[in-house]
C-alpha atoms as a PDB file:
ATOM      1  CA  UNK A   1       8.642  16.017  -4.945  1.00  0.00           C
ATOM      2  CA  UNK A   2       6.133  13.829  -3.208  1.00  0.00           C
ATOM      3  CA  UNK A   3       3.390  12.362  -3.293  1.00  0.00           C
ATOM      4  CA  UNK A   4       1.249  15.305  -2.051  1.00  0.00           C
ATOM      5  CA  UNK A   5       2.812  17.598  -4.243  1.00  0.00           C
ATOM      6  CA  UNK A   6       2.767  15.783  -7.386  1.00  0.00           C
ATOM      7  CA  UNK A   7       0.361  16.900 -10.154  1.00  0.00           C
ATOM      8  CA  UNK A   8      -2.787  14.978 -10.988  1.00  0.00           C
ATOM      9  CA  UNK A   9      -3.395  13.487 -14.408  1.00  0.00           C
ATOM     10  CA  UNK A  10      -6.922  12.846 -15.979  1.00  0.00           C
ATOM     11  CA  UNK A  11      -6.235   9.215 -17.250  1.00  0.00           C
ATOM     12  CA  UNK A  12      -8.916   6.740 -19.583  1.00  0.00           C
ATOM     13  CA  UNK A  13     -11.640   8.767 -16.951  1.00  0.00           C
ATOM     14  CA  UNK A  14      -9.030   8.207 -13.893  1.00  0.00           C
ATOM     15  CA  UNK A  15      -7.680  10.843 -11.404  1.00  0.00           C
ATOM     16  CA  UNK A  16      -4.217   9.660 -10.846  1.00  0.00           C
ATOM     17  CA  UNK A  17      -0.841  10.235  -9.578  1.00  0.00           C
ATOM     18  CA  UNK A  18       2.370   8.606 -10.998  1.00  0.00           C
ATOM     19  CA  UNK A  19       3.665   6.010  -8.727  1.00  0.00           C
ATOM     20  CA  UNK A  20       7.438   6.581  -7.457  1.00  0.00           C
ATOM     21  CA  UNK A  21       9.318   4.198  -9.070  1.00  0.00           C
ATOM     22  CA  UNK A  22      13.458   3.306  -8.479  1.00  0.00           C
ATOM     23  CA  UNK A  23      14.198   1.853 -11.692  1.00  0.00           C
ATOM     24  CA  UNK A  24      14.718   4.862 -14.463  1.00  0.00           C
ATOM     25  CA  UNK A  25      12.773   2.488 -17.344  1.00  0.00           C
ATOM     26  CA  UNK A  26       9.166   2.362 -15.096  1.00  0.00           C
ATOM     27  CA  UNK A  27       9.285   5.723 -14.473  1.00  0.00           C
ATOM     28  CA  UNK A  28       6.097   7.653 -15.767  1.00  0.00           C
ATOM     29  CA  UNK A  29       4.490   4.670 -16.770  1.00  0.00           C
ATOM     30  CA  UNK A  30       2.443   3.520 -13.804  1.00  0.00           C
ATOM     31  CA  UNK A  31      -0.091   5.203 -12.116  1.00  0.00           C
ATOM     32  CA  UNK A  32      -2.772   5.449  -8.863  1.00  0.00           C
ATOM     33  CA  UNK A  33      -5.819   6.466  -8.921  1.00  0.00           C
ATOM     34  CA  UNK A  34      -7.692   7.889  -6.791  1.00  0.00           C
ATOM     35  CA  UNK A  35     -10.346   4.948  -6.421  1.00  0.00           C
ATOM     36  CA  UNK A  36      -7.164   2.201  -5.989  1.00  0.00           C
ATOM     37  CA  UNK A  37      -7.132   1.407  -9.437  1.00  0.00           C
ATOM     38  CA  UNK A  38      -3.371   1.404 -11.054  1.00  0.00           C
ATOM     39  CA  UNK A  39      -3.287   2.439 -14.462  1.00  0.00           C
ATOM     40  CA  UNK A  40      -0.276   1.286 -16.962  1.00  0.00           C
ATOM     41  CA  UNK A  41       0.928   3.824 -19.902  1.00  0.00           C
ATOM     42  CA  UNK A  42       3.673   1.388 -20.431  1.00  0.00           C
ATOM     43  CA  UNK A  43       2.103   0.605 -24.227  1.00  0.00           C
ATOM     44  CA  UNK A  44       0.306   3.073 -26.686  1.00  0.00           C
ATOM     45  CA  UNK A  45      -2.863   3.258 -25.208  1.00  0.00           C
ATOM     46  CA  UNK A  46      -3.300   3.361 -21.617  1.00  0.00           C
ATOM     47  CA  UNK A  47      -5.153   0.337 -19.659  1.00  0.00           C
ATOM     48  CA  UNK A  48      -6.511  -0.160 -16.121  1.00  0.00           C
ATOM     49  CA  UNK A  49      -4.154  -3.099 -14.532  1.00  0.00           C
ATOM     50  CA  UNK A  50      -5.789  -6.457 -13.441  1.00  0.00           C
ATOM     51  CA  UNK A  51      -5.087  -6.773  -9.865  1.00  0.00           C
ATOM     52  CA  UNK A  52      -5.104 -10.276  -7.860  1.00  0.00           C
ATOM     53  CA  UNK A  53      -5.728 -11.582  -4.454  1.00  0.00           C
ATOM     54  CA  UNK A  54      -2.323 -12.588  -2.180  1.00  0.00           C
ATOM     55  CA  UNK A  55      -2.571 -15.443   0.302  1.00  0.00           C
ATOM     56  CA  UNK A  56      -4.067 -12.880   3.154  1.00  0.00           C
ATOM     57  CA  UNK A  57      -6.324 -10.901   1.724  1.00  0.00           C
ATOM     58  CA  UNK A  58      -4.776  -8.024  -0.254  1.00  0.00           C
ATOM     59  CA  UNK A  59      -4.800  -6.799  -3.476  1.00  0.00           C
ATOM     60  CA  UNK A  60      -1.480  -6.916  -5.100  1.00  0.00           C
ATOM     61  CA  UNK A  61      -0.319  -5.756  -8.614  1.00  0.00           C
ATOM     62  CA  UNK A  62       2.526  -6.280 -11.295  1.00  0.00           C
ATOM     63  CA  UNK A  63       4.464  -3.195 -11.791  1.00  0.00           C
ATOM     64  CA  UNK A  64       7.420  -3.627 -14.305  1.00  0.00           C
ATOM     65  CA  UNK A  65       8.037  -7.374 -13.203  1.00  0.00           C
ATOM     66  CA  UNK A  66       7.508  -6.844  -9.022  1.00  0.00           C
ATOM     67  CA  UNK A  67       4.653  -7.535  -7.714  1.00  0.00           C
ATOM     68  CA  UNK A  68       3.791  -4.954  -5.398  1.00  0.00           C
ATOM     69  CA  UNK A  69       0.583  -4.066  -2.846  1.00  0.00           C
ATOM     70  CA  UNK A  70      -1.897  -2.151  -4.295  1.00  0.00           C
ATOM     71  CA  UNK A  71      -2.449  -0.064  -1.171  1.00  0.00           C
ATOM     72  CA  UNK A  72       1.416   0.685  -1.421  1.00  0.00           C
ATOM     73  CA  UNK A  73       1.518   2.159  -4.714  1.00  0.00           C
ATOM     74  CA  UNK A  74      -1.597   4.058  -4.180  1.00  0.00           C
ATOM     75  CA  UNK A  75      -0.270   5.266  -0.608  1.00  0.00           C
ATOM     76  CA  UNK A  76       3.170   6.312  -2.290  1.00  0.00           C
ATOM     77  CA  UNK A  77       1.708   7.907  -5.117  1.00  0.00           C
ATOM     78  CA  UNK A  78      -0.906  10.128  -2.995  1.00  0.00           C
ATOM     79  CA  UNK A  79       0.322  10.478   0.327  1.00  0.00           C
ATOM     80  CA  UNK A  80       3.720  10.350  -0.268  1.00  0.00           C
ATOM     81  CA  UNK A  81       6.421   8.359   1.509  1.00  0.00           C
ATOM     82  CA  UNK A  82       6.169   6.706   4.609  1.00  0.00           C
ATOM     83  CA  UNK A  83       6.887   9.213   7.687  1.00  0.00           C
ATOM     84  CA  UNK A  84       9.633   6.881   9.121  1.00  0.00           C
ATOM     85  CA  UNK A  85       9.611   3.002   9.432  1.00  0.00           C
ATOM     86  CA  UNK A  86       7.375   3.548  12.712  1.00  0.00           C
ATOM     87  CA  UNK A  87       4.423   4.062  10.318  1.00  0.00           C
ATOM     88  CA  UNK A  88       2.818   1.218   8.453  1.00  0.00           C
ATOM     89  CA  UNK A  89      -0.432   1.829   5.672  1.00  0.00           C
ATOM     90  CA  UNK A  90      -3.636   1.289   7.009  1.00  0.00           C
ATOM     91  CA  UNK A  91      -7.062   0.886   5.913  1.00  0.00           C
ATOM     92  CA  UNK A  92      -9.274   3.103   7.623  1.00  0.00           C
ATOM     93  CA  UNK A  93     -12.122   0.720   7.182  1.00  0.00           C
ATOM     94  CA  UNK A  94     -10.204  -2.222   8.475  1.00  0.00           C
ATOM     95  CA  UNK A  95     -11.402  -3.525   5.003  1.00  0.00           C
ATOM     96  CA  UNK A  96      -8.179  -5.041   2.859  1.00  0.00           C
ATOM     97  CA  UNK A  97      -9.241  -4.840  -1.006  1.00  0.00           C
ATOM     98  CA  UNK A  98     -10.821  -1.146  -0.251  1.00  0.00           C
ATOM     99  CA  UNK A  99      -7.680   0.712  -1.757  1.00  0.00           C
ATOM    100  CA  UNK A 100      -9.041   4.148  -2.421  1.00  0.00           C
ATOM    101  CA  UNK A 101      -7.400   7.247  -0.943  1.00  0.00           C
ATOM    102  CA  UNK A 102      -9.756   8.700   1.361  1.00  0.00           C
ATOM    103  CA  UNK A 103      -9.588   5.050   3.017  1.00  0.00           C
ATOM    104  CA  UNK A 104      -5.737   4.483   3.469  1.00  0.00           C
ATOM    105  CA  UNK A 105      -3.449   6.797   6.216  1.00  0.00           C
ATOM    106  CA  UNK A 106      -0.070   6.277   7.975  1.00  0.00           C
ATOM    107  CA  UNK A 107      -0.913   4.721  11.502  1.00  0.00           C
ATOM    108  CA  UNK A 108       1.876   3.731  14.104  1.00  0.00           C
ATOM    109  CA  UNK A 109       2.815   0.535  14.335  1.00  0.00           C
ATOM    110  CA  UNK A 110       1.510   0.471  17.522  1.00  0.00           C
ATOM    111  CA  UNK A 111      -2.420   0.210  16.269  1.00  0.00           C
ATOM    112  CA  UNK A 112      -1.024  -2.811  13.943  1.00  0.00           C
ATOM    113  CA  UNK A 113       0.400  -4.841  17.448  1.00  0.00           C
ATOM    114  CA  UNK A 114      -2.985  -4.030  18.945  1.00  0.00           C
ATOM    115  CA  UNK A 115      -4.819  -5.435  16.191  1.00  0.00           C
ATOM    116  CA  UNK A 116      -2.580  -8.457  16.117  1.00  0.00           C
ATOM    117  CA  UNK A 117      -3.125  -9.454  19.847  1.00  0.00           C
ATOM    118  CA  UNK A 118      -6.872  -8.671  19.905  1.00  0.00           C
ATOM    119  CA  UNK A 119      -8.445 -12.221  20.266  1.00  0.00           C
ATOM    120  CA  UNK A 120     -11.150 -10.955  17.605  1.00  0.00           C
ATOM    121  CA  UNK A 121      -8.266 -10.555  14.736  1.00  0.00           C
ATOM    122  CA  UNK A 122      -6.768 -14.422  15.643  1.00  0.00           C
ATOM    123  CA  UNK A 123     -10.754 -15.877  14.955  1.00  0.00           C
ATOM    124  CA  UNK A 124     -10.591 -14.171  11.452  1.00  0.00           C
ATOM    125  CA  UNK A 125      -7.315 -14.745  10.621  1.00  0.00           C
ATOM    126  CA  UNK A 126      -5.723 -18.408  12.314  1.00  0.00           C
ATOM    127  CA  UNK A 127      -1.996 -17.415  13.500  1.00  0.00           C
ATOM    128  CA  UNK A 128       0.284 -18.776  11.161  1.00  0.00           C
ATOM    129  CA  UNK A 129       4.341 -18.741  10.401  1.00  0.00           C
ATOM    130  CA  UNK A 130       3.738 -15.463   8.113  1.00  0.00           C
ATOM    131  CA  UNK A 131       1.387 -13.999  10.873  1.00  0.00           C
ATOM    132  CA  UNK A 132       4.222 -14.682  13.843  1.00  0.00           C
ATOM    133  CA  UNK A 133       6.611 -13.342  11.213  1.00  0.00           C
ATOM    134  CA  UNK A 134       4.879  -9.847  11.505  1.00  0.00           C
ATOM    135  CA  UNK A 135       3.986  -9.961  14.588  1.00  0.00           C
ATOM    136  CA  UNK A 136       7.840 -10.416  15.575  1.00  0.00           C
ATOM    137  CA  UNK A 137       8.396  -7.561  12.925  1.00  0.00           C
ATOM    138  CA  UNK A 138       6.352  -5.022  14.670  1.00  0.00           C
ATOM    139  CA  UNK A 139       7.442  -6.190  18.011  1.00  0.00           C
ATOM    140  CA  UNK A 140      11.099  -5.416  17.258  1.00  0.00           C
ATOM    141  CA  UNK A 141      10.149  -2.118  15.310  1.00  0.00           C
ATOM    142  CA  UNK A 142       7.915  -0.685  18.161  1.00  0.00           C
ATOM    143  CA  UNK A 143      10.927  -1.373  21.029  1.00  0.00           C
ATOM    144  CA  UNK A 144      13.481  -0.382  18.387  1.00  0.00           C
ATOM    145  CA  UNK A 145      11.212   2.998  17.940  1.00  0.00           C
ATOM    146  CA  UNK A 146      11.258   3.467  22.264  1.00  0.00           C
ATOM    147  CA  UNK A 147      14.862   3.596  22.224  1.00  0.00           C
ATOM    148  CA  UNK A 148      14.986   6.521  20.168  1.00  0.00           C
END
């Protein structure tokens, strides 16, 4: 069952989806809504998660100790899993902390090296180790993806 074919749940005023989880204990506990909020049932009553800034702009969350991407969970819980490792989650809107559903897709990593090497994208964001780190990443990913 993915995330397509998983049944909503009205939550605290919340359309959600549970978010896949691989550890057994965090399973049915956390979920997505449809707005990119992530709701924990992990206690009695059900509360909407505080979410905080990373270093480059997106929203991440704690999910049963991990701190994982908002736009993740709520991509995995909605859309289901990622078509192969030649997709990545994008933001239709270009805009990072906009996590709702109608705003996030699978895009080829293709559109991600084409933002990275647009000169516009290097004003906003100064390259940097982690940047070059991705960059590399997709790089090796895209030729990888030719080959096959």
């Amino acid at each position: 069952m993915n995330g397509t074919d998983t049944p909503e749940e009205l939550i605290i005023g919340h359309r959600c989806k549970p978010i896949p989880m691989k550890d057994p204990f965090h399973k049915g506990k956390y979920f997505a809504s449809i707005e990119g909020e992530i709701i924990s049932k992990a206690r009695r009553q059900p509360i909407v998660m505080r979410q905080t800034e990373n270093s480059t702009g997106y929203k991440m969350v704690n999910l049963g100790q991990k701190m994982i991407l908002t736009h993740h969970a709520v991509a995995y819980a909605w859309l289901g899993p990622r078509p192969s490792k030649a997709f990545l989650i994008c933001h239709t809107d270009d805009v990072k902390t906009n996590n709702r559903v109608d705003n996030l897709h699978y895009g080829p990593v293709g559109r991600a090296l084409e933002l990275f090497q647009s000169p516009s994208w290097h004003i906003l964001f100064p390259v940097s180790n982690y940047v070059d780190r991705e960059f590399n990443t997709l790089k090796k990913l895209e030729e990888r993806n030719k080959c096959l």
